[in-house]
Protein backbone atom coordinates (compact mmCIF):
# COMPACT_ATOMS: atom_id res chain seq x y z
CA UNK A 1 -13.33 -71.29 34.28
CA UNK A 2 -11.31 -68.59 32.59
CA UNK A 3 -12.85 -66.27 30.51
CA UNK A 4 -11.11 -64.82 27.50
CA UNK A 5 -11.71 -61.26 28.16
CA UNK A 6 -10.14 -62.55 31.70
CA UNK A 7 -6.86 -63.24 29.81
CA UNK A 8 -6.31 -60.02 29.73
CA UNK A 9 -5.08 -57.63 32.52
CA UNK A 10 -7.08 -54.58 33.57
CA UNK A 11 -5.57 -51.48 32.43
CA UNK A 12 -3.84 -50.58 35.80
CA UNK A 13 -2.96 -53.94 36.94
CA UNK A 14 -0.69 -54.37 39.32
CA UNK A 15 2.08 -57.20 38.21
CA UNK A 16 4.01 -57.82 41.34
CA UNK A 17 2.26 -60.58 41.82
CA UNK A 18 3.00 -61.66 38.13
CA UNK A 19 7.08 -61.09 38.59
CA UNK A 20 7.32 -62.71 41.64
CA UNK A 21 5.27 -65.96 40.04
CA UNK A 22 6.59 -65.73 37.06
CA UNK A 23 10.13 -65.68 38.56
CA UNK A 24 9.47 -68.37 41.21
CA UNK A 25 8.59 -70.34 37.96
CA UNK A 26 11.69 -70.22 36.37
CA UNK A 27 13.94 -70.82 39.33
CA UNK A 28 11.97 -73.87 39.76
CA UNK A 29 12.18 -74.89 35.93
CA UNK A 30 15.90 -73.99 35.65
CA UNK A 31 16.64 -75.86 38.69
CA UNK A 32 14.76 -79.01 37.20
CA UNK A 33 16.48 -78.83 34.03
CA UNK A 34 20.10 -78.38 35.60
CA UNK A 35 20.18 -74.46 34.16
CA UNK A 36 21.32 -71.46 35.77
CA UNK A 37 18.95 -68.70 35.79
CA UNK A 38 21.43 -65.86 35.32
CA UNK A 39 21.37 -62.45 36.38
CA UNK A 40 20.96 -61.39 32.84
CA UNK A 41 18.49 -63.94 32.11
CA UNK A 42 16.63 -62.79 35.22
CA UNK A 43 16.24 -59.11 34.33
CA UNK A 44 15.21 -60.01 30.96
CA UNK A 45 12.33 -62.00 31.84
CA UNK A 46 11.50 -59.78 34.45
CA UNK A 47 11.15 -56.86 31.89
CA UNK A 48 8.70 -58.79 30.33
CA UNK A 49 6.54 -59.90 33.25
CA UNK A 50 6.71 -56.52 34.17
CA UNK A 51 3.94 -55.78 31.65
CA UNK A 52 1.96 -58.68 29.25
CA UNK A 53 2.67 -56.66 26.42
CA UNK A 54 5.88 -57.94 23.64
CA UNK A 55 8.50 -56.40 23.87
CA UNK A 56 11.49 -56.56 21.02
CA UNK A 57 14.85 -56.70 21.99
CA UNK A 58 16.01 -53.36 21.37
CA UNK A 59 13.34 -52.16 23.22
CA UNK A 60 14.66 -54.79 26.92
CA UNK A 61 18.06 -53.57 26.00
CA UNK A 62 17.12 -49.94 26.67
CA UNK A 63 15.40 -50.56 30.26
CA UNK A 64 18.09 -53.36 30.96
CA UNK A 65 20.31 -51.80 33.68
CA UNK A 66 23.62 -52.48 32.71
CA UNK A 67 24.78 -51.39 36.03
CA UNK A 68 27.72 -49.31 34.19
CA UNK A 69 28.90 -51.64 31.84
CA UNK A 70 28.35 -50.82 28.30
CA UNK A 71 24.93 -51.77 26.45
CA UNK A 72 25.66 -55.02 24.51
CA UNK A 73 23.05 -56.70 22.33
CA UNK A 74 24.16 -60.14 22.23
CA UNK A 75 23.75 -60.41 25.71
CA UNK A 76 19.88 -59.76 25.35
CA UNK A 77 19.34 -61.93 22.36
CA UNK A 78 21.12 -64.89 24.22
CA UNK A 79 18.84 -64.28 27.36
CA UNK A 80 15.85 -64.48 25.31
CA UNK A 81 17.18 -67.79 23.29
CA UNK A 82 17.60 -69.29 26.85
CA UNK A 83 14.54 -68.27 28.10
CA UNK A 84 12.68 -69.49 25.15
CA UNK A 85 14.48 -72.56 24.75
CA UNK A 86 13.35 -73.16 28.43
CA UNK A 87 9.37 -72.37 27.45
CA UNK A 88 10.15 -68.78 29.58
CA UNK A 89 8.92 -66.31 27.00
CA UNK A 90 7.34 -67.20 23.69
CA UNK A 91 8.39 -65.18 20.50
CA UNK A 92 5.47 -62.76 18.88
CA UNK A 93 6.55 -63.65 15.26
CA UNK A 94 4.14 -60.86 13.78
CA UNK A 95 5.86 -58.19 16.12
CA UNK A 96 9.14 -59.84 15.78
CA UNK A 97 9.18 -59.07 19.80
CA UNK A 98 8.62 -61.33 22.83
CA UNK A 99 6.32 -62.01 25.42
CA UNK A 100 6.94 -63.82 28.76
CA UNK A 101 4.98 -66.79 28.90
CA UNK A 102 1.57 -66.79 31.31
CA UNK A 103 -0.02 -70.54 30.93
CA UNK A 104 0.95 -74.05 31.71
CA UNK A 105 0.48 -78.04 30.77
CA UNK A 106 -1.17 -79.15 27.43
CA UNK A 107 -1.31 -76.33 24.46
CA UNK A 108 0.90 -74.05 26.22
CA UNK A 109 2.47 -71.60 24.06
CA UNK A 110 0.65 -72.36 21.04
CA UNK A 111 -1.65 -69.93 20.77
CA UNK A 112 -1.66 -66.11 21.56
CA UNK A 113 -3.98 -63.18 21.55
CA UNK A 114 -2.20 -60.65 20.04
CA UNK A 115 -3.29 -56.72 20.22
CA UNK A 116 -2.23 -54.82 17.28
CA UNK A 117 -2.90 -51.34 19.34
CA UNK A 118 -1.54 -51.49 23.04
CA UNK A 119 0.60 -54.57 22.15
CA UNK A 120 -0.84 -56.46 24.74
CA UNK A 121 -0.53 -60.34 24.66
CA UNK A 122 -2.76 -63.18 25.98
CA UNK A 123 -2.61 -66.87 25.88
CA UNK A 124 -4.90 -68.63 26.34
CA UNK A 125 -5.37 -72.64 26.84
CA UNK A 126 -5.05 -74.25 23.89
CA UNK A 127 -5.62 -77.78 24.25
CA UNK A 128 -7.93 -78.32 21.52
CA UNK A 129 -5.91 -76.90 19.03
CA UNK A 130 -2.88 -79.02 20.21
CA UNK A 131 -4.93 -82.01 19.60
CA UNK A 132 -6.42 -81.41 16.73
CA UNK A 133 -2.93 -80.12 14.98
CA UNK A 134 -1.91 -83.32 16.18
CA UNK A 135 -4.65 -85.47 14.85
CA UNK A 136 -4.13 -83.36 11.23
CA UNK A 137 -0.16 -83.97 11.64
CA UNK A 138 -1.08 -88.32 12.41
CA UNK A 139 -3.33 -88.41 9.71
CA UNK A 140 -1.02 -87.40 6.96
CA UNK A 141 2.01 -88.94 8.53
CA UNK A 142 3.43 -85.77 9.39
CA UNK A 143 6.05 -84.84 12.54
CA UNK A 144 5.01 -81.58 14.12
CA UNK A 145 8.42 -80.38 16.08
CA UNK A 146 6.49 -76.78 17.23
CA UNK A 147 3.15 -74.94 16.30
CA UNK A 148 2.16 -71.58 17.08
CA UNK A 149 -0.74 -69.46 16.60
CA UNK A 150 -1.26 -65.82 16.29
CA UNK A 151 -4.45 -63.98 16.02
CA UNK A 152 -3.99 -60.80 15.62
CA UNK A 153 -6.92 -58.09 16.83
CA UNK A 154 -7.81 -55.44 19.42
CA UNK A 155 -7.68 -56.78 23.47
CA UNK A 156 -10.80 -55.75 25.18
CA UNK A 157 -9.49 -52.29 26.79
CA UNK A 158 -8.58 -51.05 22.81
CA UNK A 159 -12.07 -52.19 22.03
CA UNK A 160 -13.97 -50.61 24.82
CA UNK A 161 -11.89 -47.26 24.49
CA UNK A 162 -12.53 -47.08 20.67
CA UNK A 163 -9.04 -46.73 19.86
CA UNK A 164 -8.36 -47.54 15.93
């Protein structure tokens, strides 16, 4: 069983092992779904497996490599629209940033563990609370299209470090 101080990586993690699953992932999705995963596409999400902190857009655009073309933000905006439509990377509303997506099957992406310090996101499973949103929605004849959850606090590195 996962823990949820286990959600989060140690400080020095190493995340090669996170890029290359997380990229495997979304050939395999793409591929499913009759999508290309672009080369654009692909170095945006793997900016943000590269670390399980959000990340906003201005802030992929400036460690994209543009490989000598010029910097264009569109580009990066409609990589992260693809790669959320395709359940890639899940937007941190409160950061107004994104986060590449770590969990699968029932409750994924609806709730995340959001540090306010380092930045650092975790998601846990969240089952429970997809079930019980959807028992609320039934019993008051309501159609949930999308739920998502953000608690916002300190991960457990900010807490044992005492940083405020």
């Amino acid at each position: 069983m996962t823990t949820l101080s286990s959600l989060f990586p140690a400080p020095r993690h190493d995340h090669s092992e996170c890029i290359a699953t997380g990229l495997a992932r979304a050939e395999e999705i793409c591929q499913d779904r009759q999508e290309r995963l672009t080369e654009n596409r692909r170095q945006v999400l793997e900016l943000l497996l590269a670390e399980h902190r959000s990340a906003g857009a201005y802030d992929i655009l400036e460690r994209f490599d543009w490989k000598g073309r010029k910097p264009a933000p569109v580009q990066i905006y409609r990589a992260l629209s693809f790669l959320e439509t395709m359940g890639l990377v899940h937007r941190v509303a409160s950061q107004n940033a994104y986060v590449a997506c770590s969990s699968r099957g029932e409750g994924h992406g609806t709730f995340l563990l959001v540090c306010e310090q380092c930045r650092m996101v975790a998601e846990p499973s969240a089952a429970g609370l997809s079930r019980a949103v959807k028992e609320l929605a039934d019993d008051s004849g309501f159609e949930p299209r999308a739920h998502m959850l953000e608690v916002i606090g300190r991960c457990p590195d900010c807490v044992a470090t005492g940083d405020a």
